[in-house]
N, C-alpha and C. Protein backbone atom coordinates (compact mmCIF):
# COMPACT_ATOMS: atom_id res chain seq x y z
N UNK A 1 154.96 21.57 -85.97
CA UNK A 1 154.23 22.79 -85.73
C UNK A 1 152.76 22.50 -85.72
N UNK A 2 151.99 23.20 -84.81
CA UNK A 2 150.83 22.50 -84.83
C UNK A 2 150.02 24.01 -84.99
N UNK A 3 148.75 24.22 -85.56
CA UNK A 3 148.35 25.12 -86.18
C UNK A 3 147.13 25.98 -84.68
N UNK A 4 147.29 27.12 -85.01
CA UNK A 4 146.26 27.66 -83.68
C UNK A 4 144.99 26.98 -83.94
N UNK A 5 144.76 26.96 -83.04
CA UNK A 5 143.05 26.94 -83.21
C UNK A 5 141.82 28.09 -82.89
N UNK A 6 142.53 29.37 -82.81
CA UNK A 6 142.00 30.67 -82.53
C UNK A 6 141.08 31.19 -83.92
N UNK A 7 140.24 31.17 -83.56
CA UNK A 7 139.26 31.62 -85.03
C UNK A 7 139.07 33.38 -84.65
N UNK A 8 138.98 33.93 -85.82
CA UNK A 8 139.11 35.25 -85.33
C UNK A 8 137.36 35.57 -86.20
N UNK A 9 136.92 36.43 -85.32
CA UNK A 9 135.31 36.65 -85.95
C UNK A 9 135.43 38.15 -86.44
N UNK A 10 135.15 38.38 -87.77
CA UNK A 10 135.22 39.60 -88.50
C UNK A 10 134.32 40.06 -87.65
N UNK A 11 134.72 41.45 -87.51
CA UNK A 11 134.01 42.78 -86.47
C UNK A 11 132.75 43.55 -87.00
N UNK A 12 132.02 43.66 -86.29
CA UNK A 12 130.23 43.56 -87.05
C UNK A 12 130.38 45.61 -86.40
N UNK A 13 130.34 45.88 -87.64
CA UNK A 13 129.60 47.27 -86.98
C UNK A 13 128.53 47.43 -86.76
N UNK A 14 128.31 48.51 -85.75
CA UNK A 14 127.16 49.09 -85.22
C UNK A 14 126.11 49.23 -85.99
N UNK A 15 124.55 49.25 -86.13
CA UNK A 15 123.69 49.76 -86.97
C UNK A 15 123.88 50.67 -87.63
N UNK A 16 123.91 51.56 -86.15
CA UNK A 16 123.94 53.19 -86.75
C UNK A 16 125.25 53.48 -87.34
N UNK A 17 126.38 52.91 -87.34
CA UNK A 17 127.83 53.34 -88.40
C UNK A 17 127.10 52.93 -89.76
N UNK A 18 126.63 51.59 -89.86
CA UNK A 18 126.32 50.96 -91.11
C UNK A 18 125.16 51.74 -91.82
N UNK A 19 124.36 52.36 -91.49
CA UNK A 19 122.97 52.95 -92.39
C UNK A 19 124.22 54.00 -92.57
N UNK A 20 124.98 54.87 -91.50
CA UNK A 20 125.78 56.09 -92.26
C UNK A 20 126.80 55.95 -93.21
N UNK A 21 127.28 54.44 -92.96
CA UNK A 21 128.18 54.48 -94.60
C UNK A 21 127.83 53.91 -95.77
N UNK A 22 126.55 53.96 -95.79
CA UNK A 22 125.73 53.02 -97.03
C UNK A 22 125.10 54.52 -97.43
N UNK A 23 124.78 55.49 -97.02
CA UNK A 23 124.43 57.23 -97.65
C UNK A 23 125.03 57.93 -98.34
N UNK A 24 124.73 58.23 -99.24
CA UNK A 24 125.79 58.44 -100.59
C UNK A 24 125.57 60.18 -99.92
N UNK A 25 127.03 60.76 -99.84
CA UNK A 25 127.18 62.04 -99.47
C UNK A 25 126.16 63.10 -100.47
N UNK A 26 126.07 64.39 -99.73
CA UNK A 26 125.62 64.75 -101.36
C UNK A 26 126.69 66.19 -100.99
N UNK A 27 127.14 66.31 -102.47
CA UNK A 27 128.15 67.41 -103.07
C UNK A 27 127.71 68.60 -102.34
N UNK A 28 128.21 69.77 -102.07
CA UNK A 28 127.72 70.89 -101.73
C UNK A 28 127.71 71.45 -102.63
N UNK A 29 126.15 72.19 -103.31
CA UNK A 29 125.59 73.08 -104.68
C UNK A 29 127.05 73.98 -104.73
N UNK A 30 127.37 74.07 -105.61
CA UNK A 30 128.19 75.36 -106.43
C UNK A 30 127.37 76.30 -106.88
N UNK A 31 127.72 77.29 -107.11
CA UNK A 31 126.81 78.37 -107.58
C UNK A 31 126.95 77.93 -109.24
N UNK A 32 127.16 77.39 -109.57
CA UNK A 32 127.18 77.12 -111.21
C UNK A 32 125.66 76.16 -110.73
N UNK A 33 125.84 75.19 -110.37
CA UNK A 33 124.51 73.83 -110.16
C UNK A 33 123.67 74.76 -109.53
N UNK A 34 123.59 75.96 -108.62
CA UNK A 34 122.29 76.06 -108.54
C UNK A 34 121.32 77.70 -109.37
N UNK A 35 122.57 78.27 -110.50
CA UNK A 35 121.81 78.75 -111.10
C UNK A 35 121.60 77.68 -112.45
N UNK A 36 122.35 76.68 -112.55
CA UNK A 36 121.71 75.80 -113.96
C UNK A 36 120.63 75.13 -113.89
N UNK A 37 120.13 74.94 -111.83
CA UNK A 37 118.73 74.35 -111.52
C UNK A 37 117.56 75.85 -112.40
N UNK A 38 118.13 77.08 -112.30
CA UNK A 38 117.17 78.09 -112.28
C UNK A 38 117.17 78.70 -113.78
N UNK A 39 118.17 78.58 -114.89
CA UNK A 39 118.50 79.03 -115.90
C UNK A 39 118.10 78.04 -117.21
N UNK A 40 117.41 78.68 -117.89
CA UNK A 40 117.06 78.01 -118.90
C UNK A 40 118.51 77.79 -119.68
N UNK A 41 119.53 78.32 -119.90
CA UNK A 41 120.49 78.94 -120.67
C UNK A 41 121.76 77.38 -120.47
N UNK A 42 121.65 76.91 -119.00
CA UNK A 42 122.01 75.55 -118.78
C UNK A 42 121.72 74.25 -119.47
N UNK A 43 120.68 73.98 -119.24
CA UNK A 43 119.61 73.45 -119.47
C UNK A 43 120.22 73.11 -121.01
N UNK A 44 120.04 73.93 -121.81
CA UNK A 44 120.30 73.97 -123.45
C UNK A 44 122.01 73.01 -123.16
N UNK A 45 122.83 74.09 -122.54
CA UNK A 45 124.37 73.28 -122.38
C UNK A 45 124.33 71.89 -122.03
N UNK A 46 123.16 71.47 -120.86
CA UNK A 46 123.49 70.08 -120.99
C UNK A 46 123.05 69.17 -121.82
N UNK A 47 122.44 69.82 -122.22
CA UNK A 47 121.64 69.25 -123.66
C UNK A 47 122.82 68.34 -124.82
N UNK A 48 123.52 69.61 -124.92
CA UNK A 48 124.54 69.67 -126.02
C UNK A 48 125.43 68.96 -125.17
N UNK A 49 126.01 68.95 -124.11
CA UNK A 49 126.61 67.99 -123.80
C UNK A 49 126.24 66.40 -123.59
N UNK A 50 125.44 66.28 -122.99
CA UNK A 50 124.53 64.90 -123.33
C UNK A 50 124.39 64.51 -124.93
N UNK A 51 124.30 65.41 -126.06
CA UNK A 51 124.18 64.79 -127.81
C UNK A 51 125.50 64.36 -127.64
N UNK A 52 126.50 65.48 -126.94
CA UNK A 52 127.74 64.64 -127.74
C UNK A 52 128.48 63.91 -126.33
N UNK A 53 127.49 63.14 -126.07
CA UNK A 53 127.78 61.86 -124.86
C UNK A 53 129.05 62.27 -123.98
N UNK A 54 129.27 64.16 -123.47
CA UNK A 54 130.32 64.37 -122.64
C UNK A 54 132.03 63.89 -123.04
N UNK A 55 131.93 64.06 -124.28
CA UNK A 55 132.92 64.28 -124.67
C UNK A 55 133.73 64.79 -124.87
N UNK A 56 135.08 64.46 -124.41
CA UNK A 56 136.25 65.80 -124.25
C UNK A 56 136.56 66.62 -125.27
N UNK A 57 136.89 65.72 -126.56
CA UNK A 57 136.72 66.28 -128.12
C UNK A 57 135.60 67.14 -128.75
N UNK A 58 134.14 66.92 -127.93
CA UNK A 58 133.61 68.20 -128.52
C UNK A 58 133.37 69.52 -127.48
N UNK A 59 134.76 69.74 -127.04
CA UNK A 59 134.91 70.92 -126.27
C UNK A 59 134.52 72.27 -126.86
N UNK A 60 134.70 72.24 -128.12
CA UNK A 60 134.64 74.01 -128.92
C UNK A 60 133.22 73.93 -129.42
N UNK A 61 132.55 72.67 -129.92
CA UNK A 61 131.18 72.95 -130.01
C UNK A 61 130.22 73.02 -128.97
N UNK A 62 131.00 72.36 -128.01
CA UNK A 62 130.31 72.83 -126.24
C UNK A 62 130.33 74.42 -125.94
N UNK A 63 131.61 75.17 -126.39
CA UNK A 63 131.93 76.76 -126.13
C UNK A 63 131.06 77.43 -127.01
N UNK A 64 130.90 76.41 -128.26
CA UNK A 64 129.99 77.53 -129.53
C UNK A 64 129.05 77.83 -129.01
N UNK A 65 128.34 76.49 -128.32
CA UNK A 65 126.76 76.74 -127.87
C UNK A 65 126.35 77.48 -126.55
N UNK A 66 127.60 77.52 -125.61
CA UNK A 66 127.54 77.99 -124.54
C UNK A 66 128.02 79.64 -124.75
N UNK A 67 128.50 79.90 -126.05
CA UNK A 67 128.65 81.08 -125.91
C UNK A 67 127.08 82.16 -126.72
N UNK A 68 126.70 80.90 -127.80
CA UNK A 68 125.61 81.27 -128.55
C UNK A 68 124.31 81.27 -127.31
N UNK A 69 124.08 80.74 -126.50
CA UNK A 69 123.49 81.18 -125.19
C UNK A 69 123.08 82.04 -124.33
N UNK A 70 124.37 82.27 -123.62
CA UNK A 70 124.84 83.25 -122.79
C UNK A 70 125.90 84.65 -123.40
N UNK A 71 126.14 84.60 -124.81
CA UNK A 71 126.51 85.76 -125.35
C UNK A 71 127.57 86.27 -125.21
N UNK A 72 128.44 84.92 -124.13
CA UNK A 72 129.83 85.49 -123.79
C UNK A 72 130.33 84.02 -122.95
N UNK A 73 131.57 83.85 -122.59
CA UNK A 73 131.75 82.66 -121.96
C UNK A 73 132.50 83.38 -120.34
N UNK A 74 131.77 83.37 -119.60
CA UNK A 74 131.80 84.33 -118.47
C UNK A 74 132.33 82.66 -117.36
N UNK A 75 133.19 83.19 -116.33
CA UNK A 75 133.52 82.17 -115.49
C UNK A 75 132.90 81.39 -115.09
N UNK A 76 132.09 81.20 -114.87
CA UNK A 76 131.12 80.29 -113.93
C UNK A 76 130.56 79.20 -114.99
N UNK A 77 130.44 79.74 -116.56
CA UNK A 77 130.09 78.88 -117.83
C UNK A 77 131.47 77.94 -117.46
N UNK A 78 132.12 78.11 -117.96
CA UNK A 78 133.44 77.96 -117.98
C UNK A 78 133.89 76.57 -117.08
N UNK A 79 133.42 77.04 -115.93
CA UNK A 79 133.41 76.21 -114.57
C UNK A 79 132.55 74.86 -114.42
N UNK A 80 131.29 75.36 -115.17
CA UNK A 80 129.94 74.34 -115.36
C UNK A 80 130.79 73.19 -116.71
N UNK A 81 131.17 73.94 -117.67
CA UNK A 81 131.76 72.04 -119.01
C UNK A 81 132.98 72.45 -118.55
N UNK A 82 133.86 72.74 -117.70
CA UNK A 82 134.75 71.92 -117.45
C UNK A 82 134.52 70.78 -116.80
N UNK A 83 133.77 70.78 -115.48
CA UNK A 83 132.96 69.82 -115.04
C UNK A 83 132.21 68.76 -115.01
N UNK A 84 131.18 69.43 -116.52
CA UNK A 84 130.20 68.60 -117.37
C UNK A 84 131.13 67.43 -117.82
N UNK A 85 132.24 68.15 -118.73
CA UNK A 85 133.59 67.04 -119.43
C UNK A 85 134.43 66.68 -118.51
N UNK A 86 134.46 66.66 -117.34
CA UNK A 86 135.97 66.38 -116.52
C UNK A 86 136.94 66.61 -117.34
N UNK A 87 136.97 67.83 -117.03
CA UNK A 87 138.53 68.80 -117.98
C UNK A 87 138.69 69.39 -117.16
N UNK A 88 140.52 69.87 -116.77
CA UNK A 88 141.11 70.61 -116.42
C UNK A 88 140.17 72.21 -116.47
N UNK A 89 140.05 72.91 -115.56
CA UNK A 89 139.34 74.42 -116.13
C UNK A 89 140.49 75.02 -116.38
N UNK A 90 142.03 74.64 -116.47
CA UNK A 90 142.62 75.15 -117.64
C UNK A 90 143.07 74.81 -118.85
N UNK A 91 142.12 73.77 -119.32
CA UNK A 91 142.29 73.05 -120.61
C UNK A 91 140.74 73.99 -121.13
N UNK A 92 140.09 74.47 -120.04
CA UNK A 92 138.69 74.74 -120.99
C UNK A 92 139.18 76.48 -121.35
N UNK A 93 139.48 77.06 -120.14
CA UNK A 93 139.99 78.18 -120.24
C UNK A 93 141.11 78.74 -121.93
N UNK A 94 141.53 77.76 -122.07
CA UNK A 94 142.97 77.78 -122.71
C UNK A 94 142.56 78.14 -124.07
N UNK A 95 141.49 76.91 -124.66
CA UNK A 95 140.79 76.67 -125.76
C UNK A 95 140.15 78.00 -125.92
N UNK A 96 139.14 78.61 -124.82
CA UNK A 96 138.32 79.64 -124.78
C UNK A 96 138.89 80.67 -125.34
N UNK A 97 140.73 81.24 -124.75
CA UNK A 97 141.05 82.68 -125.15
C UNK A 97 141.81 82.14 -126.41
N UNK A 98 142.18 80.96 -126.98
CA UNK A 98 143.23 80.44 -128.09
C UNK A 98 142.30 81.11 -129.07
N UNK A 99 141.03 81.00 -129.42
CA UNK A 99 139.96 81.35 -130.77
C UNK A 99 139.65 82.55 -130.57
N UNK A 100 139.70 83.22 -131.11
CA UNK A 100 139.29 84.66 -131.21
C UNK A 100 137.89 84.71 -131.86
N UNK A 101 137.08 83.66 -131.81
CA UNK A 101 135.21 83.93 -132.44
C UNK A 101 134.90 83.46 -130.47
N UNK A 102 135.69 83.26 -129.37
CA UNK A 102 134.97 83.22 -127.97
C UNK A 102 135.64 84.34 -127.35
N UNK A 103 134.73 84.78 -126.55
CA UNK A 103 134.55 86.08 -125.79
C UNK A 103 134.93 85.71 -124.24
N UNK A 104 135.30 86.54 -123.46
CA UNK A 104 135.99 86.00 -122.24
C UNK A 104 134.72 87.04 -121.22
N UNK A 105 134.17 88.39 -122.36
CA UNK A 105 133.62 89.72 -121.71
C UNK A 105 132.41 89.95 -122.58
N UNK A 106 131.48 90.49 -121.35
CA UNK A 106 129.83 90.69 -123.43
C UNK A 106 130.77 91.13 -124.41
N UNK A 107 130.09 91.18 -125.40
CA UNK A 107 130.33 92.19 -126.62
C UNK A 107 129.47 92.88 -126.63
N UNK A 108 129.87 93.96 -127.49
CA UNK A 108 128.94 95.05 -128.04
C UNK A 108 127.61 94.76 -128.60
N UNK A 109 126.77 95.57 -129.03
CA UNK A 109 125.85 95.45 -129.82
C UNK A 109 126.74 94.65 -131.19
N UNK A 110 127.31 95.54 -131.62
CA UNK A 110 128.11 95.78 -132.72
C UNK A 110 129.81 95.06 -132.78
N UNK A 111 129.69 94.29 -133.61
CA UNK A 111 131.46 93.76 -133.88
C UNK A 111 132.12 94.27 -134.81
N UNK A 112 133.35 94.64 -134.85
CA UNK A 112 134.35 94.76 -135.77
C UNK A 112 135.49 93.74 -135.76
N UNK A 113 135.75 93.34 -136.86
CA UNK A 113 136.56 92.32 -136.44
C UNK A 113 137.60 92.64 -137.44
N UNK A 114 138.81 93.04 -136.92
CA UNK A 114 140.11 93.38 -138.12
C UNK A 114 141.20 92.95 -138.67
N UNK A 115 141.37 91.48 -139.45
CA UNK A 115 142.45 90.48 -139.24
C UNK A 115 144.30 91.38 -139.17
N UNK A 116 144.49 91.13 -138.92
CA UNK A 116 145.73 91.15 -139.05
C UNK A 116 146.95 90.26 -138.98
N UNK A 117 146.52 89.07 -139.45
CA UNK A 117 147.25 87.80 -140.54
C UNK A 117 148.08 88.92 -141.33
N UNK A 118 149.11 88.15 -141.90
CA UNK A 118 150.51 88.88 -143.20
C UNK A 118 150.23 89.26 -144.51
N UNK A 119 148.59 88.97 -144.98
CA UNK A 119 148.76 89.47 -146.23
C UNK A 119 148.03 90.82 -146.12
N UNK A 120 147.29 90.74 -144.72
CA UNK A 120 146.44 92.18 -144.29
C UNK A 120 147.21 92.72 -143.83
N UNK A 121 148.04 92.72 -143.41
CA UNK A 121 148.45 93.37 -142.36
C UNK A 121 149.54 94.51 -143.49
N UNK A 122 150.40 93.49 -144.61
CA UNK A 122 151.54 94.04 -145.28
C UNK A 122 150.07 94.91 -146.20
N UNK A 123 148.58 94.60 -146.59
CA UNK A 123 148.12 95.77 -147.36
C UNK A 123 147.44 96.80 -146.17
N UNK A 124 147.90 96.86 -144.74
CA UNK A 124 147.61 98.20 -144.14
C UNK A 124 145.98 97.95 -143.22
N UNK A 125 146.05 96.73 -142.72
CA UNK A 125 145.12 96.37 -141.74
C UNK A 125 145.51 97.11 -140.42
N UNK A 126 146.88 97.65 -140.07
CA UNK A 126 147.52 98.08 -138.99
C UNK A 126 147.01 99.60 -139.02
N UNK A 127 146.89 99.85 -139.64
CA UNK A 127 146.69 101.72 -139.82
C UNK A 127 145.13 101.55 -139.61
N UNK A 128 144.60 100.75 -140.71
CA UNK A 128 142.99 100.90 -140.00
C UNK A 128 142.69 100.14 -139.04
N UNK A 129 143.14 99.31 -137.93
CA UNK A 129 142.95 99.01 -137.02
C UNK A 129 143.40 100.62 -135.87
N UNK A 130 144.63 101.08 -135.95
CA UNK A 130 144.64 102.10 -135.37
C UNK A 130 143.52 103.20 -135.49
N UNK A 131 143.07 103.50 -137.12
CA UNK A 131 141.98 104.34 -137.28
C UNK A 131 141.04 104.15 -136.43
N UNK A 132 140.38 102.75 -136.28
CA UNK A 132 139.46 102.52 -135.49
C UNK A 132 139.42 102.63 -133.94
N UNK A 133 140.74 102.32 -133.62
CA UNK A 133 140.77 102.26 -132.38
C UNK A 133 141.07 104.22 -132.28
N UNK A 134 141.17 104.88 -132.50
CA UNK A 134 141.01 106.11 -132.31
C UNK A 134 140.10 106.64 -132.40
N UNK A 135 139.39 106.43 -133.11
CA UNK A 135 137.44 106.53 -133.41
C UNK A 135 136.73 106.50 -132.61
N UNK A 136 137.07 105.47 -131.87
CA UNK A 136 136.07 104.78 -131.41
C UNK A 136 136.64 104.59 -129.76
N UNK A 137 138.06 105.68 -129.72
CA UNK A 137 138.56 105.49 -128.04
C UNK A 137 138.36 104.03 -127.52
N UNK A 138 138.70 103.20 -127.88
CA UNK A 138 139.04 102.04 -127.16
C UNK A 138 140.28 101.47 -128.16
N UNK A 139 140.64 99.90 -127.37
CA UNK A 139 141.45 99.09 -128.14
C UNK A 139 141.12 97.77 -128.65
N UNK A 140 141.89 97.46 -129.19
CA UNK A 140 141.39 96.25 -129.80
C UNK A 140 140.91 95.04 -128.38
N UNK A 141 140.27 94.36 -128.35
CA UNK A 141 139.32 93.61 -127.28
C UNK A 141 138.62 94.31 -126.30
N UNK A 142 137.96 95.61 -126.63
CA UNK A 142 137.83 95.88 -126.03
C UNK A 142 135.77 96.41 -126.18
N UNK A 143 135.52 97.13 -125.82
CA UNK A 143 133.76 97.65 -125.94
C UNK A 143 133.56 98.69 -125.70
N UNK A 144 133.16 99.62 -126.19
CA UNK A 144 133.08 100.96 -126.25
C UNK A 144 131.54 101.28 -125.03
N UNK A 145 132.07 102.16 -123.79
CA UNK A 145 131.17 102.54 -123.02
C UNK A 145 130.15 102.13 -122.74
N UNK A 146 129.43 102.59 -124.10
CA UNK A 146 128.00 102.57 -124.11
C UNK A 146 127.23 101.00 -124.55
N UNK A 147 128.06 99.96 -124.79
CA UNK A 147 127.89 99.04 -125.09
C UNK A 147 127.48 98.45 -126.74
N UNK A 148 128.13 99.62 -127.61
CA UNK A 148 127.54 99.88 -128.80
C UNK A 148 128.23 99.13 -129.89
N UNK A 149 129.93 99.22 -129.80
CA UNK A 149 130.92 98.71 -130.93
C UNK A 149 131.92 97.71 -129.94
N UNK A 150 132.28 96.26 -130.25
CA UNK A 150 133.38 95.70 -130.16
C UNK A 150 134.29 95.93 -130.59
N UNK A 151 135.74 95.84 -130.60
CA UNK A 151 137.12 95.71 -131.48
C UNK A 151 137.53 94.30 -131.62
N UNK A 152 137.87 93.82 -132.29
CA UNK A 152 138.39 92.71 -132.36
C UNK A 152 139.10 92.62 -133.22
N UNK A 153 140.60 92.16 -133.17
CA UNK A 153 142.14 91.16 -133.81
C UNK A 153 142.29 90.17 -133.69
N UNK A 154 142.09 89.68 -135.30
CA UNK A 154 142.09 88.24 -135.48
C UNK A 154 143.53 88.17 -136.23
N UNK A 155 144.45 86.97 -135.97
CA UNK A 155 145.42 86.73 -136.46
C UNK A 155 145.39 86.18 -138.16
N UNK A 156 144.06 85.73 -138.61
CA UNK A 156 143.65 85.59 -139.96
C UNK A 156 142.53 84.96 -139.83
N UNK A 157 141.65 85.44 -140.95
CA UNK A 157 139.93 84.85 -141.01
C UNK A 157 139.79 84.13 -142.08
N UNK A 158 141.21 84.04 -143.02
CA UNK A 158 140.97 83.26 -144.45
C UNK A 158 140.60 83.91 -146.12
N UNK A 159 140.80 85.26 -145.78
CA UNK A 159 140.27 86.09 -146.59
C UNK A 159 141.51 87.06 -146.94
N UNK A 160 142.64 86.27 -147.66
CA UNK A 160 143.54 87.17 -148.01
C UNK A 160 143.66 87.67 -149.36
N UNK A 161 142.69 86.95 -150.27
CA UNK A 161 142.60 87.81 -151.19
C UNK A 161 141.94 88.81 -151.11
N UNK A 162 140.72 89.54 -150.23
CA UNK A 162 141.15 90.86 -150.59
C UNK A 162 141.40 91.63 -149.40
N UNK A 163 142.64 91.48 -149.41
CA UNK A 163 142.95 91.77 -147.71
C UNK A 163 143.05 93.47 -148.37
N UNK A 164 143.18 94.00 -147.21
CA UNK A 164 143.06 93.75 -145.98
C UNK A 164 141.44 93.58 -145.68
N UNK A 165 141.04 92.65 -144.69
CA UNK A 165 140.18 92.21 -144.56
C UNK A 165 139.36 92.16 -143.27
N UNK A 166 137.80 92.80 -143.08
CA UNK A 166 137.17 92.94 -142.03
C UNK A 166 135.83 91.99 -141.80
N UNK A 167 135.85 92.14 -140.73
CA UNK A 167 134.30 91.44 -140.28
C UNK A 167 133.59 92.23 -139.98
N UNK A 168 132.40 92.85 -140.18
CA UNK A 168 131.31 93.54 -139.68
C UNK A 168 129.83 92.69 -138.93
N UNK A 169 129.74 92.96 -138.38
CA UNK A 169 128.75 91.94 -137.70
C UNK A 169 128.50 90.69 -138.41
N UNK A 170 129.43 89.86 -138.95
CA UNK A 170 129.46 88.69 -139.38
C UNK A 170 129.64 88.80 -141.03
N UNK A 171 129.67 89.61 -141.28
CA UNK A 171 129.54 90.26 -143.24
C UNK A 171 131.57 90.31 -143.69
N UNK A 172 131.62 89.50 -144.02
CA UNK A 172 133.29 89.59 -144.36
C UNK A 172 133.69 90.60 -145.78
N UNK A 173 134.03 91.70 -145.35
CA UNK A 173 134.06 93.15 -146.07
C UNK A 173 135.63 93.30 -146.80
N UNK A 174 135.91 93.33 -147.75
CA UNK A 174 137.72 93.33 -147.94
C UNK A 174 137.94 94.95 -148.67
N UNK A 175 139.58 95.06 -148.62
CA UNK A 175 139.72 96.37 -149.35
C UNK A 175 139.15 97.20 -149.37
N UNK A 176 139.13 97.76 -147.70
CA UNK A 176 138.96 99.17 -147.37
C UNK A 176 140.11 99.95 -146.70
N UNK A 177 139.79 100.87 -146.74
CA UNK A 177 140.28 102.13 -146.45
C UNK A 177 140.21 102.27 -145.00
N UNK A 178 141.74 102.66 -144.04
CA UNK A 178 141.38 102.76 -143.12
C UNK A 178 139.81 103.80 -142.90
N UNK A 179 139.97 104.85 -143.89
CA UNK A 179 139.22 105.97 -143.73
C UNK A 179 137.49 105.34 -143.98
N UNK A 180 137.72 104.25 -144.74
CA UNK A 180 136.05 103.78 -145.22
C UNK A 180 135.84 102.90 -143.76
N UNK A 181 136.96 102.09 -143.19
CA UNK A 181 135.95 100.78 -142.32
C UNK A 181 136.33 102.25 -141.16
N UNK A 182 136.29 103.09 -140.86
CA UNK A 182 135.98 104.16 -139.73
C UNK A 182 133.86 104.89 -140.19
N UNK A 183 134.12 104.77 -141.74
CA UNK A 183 132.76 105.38 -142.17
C UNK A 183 131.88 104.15 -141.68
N UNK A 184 132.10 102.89 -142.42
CA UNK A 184 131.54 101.95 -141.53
C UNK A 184 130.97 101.68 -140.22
N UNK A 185 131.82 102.17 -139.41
CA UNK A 185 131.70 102.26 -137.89
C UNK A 185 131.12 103.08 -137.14
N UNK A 186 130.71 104.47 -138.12
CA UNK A 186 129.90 105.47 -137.99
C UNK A 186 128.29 105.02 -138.29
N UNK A 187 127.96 103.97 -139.42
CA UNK A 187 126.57 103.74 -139.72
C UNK A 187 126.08 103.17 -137.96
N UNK A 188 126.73 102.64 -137.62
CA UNK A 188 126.47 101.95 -136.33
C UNK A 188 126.26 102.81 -135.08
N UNK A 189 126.63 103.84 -134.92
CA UNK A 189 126.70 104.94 -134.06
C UNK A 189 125.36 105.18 -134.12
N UNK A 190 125.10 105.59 -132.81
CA UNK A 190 123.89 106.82 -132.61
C UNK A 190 124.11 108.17 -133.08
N UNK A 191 123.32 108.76 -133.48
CA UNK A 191 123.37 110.49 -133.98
C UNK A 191 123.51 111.15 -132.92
N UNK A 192 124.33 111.86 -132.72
CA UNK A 192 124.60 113.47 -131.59
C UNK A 192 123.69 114.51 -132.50
């Protein structure tokens, strides 16, 4: 067998192909990248993502700060550290509604927060959660009209000794009365 002698010459592209595949594409802006060019409120998020070097594991202190921010974790947040972390946006989503201290919607001026974990619940967290939610015409996750009172059901906050047990704008209140955390909810009201 005697071997070819055909040399084959690798194929030289054109100039102009070669400057166009040496140009690094550029992404088309998302509306997340081009209000985080314009938002101070970003800016802070990548911050916190850059301390903790984009790490998948500090996903909930990424949500703390992004919610301590922007005051709520609204889609487009959401959209921006899933991104930031290369995470599923339903691994970020998931985490977001699993905790009941992140918000999916603003909140109120005003929070109520009403566990109803088993040791509140068996001393009558259920009746004053209903009290309230009659009070105050809404339901639990929800915001009253005027933007004044939150509801919020937490499955437990850790506070079963003196259950039944509330949150008031961050003040952990125990052993009330449906009839007292409704008086409560009145200091917060505007006067008619």
């Amino acid at each position: 067998m005697q071997k070819s002698s055909v040399t084959t010459k690798p194929t030289e592209k054109p100039a102009a192909e070669t400057a166009t595949a040496e140009k690094p594409t550029k992404e088309k802006p998302t509306a997340a990248s081009k209000n985080a060019s314009a938002d101070k409120r970003f800016k802070v998020l990548d911050a916190t993502m850059k301390r903790n070097q984009y790490r998948q594991d500090a996903l909930i202190e990424i949500l703390h700060k992004a919610q301590e921010s922007f005051g709520y974790l609204e889609e487009e947040v959401l959209l921006y550290v899933a991104k930031g972390l290369k995470l599923p946006l339903s691994r970020v989503y998931g985490v977001a509604t699993f905790y009941h201290l992140f918000s999916l919607k603003p909140s109120g001026k005003h929070t109520c927060v009403v566990c109803l974990g088993t040791a509140c619940y068996v001393k009558g967290s259920d009746k004053a959660m209903a009290a309230l939610e009659q009070h105050t015409g809404i339901k639990s996750g929800e915001t009253t009209p005027d933007g004044e009172i939150s509801l919020v059901a937490a499955r437990c906050i850790g506070a079963c000794g003196i259950a039944p047990a509330f949150v008031f704008d961050g003040k952990v209140v125990g052993q009330l009365t449906p009839e007292a955390a409704v008086e409560r909810l009145k200091e917060w009201q505007p006067q008619a």
